[in-house]
N, C-alpha and C. Protein backbone atom coordinates (compact mmCIF):
# COMPACT_ATOMS: atom_id res chain seq x y z
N UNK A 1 -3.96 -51.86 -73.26
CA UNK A 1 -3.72 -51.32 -71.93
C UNK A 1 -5.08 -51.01 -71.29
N UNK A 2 -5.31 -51.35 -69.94
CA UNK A 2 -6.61 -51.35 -69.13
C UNK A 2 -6.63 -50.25 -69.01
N UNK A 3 -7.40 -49.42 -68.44
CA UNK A 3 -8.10 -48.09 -67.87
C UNK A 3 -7.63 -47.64 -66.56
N UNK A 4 -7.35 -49.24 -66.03
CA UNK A 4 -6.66 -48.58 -64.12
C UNK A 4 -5.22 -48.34 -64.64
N UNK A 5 -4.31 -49.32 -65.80
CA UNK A 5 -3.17 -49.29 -66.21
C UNK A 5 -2.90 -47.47 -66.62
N UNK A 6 -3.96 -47.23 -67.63
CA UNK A 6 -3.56 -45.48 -68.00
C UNK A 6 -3.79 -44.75 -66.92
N UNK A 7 -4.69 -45.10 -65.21
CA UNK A 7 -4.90 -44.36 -64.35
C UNK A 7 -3.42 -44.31 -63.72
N UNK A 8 -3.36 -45.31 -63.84
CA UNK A 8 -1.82 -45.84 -62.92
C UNK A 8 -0.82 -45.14 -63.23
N UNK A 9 -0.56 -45.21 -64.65
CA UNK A 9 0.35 -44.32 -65.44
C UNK A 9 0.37 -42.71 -65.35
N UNK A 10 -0.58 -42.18 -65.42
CA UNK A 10 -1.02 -41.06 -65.01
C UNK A 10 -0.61 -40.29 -63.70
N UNK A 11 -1.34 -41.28 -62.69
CA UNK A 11 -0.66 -41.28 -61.40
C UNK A 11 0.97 -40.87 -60.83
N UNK A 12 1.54 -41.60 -61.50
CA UNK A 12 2.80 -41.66 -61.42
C UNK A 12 3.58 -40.76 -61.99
N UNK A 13 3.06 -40.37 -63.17
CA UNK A 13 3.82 -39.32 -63.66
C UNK A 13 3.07 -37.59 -63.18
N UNK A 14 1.96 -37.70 -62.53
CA UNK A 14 1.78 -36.26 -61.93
C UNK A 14 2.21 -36.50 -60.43
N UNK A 15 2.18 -37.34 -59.52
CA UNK A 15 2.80 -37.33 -58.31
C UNK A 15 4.25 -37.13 -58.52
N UNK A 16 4.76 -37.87 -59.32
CA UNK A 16 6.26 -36.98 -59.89
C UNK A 16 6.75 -35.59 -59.78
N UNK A 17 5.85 -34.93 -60.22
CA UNK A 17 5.75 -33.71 -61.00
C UNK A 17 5.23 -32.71 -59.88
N UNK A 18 4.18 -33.22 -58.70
CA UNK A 18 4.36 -32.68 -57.63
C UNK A 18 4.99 -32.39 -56.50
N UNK A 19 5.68 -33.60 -56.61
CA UNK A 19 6.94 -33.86 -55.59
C UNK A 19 7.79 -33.27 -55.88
N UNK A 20 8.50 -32.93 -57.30
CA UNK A 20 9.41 -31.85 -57.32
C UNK A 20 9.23 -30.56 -57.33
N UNK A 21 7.83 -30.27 -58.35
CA UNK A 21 8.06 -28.59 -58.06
C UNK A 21 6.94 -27.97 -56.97
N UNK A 22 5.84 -28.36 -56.58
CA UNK A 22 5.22 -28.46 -55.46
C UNK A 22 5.06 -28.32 -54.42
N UNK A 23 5.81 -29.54 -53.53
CA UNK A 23 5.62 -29.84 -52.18
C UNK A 23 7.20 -29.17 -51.79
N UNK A 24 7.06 -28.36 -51.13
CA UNK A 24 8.61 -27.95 -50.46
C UNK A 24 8.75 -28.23 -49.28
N UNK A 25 8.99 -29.67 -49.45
CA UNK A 25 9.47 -30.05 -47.70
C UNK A 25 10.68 -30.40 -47.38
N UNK A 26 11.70 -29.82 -46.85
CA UNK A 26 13.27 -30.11 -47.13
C UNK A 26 13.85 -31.39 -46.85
N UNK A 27 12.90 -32.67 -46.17
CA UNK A 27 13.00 -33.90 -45.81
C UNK A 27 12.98 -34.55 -46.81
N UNK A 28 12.19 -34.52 -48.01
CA UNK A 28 12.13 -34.70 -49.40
C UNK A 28 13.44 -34.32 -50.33
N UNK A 29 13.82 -35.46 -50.40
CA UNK A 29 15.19 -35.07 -51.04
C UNK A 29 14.85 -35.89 -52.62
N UNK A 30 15.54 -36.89 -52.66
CA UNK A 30 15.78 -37.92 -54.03
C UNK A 30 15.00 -38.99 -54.22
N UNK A 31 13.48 -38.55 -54.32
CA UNK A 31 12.71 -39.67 -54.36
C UNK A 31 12.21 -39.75 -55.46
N UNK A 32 11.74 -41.32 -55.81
CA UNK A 32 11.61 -41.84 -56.98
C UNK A 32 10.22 -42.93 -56.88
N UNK A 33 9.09 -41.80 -58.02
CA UNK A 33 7.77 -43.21 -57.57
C UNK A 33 8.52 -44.26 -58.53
N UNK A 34 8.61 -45.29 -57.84
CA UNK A 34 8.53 -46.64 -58.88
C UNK A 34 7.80 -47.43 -59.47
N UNK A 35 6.69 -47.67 -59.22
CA UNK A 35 5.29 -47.85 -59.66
C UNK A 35 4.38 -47.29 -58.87
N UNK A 36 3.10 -47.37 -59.68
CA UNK A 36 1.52 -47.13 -59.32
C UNK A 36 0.97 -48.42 -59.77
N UNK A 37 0.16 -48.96 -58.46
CA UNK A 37 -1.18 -49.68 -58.67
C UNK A 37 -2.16 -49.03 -58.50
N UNK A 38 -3.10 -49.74 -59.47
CA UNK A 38 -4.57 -49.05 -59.65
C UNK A 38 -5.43 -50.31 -59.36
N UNK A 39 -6.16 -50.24 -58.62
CA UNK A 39 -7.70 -51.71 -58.22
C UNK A 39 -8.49 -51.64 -59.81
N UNK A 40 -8.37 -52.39 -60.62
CA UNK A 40 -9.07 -52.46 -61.47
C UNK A 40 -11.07 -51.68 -61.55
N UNK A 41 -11.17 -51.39 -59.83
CA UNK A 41 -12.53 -50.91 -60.17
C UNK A 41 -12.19 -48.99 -59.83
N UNK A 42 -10.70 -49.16 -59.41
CA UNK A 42 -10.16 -47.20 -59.72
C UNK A 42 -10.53 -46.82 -58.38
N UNK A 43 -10.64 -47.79 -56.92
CA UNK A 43 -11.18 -47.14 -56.24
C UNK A 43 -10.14 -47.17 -54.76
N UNK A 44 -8.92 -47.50 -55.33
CA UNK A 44 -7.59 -47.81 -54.77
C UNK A 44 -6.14 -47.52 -55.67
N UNK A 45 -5.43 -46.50 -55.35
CA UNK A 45 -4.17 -46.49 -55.95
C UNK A 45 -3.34 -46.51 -55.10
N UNK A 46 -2.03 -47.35 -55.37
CA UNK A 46 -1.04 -47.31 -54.21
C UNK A 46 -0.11 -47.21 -55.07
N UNK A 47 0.67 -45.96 -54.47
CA UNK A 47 2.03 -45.40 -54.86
C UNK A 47 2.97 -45.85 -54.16
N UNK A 48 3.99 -46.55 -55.09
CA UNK A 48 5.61 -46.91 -54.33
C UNK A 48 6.67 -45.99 -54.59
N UNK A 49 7.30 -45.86 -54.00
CA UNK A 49 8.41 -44.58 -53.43
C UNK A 49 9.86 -44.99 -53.21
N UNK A 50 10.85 -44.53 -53.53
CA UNK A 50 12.33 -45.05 -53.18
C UNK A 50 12.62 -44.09 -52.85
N UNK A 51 13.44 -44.06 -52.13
CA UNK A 51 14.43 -43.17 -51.65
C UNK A 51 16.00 -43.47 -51.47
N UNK A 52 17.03 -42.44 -52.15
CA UNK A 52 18.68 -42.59 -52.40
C UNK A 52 18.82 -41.82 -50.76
N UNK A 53 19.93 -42.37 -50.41
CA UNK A 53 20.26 -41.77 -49.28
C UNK A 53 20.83 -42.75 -47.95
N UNK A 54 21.02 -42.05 -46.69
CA UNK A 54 21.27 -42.79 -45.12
C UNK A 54 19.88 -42.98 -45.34
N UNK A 55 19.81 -44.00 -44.05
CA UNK A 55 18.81 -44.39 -43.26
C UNK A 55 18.02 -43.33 -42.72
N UNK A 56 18.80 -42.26 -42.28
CA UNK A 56 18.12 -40.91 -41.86
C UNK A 56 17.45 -39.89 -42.80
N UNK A 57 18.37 -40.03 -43.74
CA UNK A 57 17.39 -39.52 -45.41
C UNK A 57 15.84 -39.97 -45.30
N UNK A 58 16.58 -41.16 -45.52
CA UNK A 58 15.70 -42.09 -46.03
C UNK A 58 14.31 -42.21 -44.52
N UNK A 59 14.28 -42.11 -43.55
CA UNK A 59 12.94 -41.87 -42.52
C UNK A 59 12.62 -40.73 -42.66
N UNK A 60 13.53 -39.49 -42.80
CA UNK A 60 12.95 -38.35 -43.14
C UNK A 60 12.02 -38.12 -44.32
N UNK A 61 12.38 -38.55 -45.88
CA UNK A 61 11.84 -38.45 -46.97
C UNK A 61 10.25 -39.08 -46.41
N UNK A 62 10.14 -40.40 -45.93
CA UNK A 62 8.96 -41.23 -45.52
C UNK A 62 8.00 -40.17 -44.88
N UNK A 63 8.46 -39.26 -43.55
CA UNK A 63 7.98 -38.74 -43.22
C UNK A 63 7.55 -37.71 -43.99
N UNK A 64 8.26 -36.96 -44.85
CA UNK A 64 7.91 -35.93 -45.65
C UNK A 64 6.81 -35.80 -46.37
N UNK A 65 6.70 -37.56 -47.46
CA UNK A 65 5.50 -37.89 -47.92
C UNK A 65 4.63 -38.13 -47.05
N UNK A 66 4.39 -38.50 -46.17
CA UNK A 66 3.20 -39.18 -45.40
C UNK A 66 2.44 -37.57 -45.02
N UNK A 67 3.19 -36.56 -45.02
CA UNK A 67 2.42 -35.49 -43.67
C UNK A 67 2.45 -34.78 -45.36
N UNK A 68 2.74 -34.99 -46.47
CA UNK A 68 2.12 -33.98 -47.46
C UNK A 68 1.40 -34.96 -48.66
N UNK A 69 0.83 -36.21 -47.58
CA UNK A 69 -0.21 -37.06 -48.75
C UNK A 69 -1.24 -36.45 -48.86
N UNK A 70 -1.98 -35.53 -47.89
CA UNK A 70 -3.06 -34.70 -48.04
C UNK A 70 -3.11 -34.09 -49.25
N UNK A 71 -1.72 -32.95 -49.53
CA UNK A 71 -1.50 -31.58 -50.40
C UNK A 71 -1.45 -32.18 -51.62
N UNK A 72 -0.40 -33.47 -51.52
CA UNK A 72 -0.39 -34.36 -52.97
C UNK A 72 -1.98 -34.90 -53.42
N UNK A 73 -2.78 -35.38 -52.88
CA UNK A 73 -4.05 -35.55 -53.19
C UNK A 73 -5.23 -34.82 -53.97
N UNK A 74 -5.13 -33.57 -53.22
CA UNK A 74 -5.61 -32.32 -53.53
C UNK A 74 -5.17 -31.80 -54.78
N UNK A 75 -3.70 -31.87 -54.93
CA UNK A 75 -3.10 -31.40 -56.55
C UNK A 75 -3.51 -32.43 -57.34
N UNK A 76 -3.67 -33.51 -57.36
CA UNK A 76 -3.98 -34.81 -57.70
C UNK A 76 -5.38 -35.08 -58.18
N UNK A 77 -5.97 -34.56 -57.49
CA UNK A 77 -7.85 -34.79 -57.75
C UNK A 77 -7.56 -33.14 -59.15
N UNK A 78 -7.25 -32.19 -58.78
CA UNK A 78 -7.15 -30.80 -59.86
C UNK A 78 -6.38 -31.61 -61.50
N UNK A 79 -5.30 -32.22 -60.92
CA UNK A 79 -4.82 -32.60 -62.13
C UNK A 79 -5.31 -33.31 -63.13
N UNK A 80 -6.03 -34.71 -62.38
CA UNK A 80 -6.61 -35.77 -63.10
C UNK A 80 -8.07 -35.98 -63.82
N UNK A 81 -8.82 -34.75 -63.08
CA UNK A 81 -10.50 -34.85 -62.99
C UNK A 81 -10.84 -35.91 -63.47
N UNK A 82 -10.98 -36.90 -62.98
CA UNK A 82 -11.09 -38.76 -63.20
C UNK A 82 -12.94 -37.81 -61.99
N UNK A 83 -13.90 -38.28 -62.67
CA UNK A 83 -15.01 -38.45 -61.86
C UNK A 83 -15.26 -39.00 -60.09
N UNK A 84 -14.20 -40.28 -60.49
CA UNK A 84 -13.93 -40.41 -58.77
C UNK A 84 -12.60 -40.91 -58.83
N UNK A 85 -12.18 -39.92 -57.82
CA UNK A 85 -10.87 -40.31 -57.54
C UNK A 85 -10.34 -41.50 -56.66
N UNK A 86 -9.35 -42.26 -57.33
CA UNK A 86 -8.88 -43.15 -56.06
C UNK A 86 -8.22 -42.58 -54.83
N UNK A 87 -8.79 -43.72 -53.87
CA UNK A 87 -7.80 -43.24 -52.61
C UNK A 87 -6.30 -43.64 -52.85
N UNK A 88 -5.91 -42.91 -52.55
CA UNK A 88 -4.42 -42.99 -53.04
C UNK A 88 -3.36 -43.50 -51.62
N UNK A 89 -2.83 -44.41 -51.64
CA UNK A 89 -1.62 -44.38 -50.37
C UNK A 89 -0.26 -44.52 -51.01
N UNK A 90 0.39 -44.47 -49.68
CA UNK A 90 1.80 -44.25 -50.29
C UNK A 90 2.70 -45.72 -49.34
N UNK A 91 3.55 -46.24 -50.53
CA UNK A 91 4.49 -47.37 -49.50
C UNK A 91 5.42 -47.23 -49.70
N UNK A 92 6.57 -47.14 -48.90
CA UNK A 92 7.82 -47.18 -49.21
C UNK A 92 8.37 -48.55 -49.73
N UNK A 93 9.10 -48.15 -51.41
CA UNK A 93 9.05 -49.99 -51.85
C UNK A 93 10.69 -50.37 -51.58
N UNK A 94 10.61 -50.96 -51.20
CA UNK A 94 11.83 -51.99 -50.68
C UNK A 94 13.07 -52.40 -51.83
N UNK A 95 12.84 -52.37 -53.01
CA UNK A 95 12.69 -53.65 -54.31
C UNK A 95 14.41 -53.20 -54.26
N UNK A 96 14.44 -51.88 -54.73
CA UNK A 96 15.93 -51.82 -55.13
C UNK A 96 16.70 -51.61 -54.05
N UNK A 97 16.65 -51.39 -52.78
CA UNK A 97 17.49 -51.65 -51.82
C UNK A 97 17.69 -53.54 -52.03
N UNK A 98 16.66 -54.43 -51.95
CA UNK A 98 17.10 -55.42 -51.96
C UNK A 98 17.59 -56.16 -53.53
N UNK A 99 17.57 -55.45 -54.54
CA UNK A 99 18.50 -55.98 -55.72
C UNK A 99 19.68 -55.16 -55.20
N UNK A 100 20.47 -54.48 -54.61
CA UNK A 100 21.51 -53.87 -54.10
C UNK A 100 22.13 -54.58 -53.39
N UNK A 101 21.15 -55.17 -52.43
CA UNK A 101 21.57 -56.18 -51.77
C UNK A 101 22.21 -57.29 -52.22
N UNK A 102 21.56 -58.24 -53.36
CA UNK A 102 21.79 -59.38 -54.30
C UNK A 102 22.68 -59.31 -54.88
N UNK A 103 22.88 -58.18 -55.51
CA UNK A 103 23.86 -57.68 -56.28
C UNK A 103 25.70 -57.27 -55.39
N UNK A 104 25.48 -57.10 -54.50
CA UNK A 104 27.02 -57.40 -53.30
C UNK A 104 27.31 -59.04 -53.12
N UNK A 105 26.00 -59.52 -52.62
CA UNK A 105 26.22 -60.95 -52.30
C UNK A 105 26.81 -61.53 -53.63
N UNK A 106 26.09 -61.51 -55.04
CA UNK A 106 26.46 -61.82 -56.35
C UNK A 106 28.33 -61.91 -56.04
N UNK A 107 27.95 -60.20 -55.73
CA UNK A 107 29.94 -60.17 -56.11
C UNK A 107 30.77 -60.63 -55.63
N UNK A 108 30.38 -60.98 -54.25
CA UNK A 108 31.36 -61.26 -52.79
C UNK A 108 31.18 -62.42 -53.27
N UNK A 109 30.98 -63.47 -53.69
CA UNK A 109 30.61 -64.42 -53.92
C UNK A 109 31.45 -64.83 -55.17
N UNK A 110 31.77 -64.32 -55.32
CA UNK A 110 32.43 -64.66 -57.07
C UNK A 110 33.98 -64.72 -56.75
């Protein structure tokens, strides 16, 4: 396992861990990181995000993370003391809304 791989890993499981007991933003409901990438030179991490819910959940949660990527950062640089921290962003990942998707068509289909 690479070095950005255990950063990555890392990543993911303390942004976890901030998002629930942490950040109290009531727009933040049922979110789930699904992966972390790490730039092999550590100087880029991008966090993917799901969210259960409406459509309205689901823009709210987006918003929730985006306006507390600052606070998450900040707990983030305390947690990890990695010498330099990656910049970290956040994307909302698509993946399992569209196996949800596949997975109706699958059935309707049968």
């Amino acid at each position: 396992m690479s070095r950005s791989d255990r950063v990555a890993e890392r990543i993911k499981i303390e942004v976890s861990d901030i998002l629930r007991r942490e950040v109290d933003d009531p727009r933040i409901g049922f979110i789930t990181i699904t992966s972390v990438k790490v730039s092999n030179d550590l100087k880029t991490a991008r966090v993917y995000f799901s969210v259960l819910g409406s459509e309205e959940e689901k823009k709210g949660a987006i918003e929730g993370v985006m306006s507390a990527r600052n606070f998450i950062k900040i707990k983030l640089c305390s947690r990890l003391k990695l010498r330099l921290m990656p910049e970290v962003y956040f994307e909302f990942d698509t993946v399992l809304e569209k196996a949800n998707r596949l997975w109706s068509l699958m059935n309707s289909a049968k």
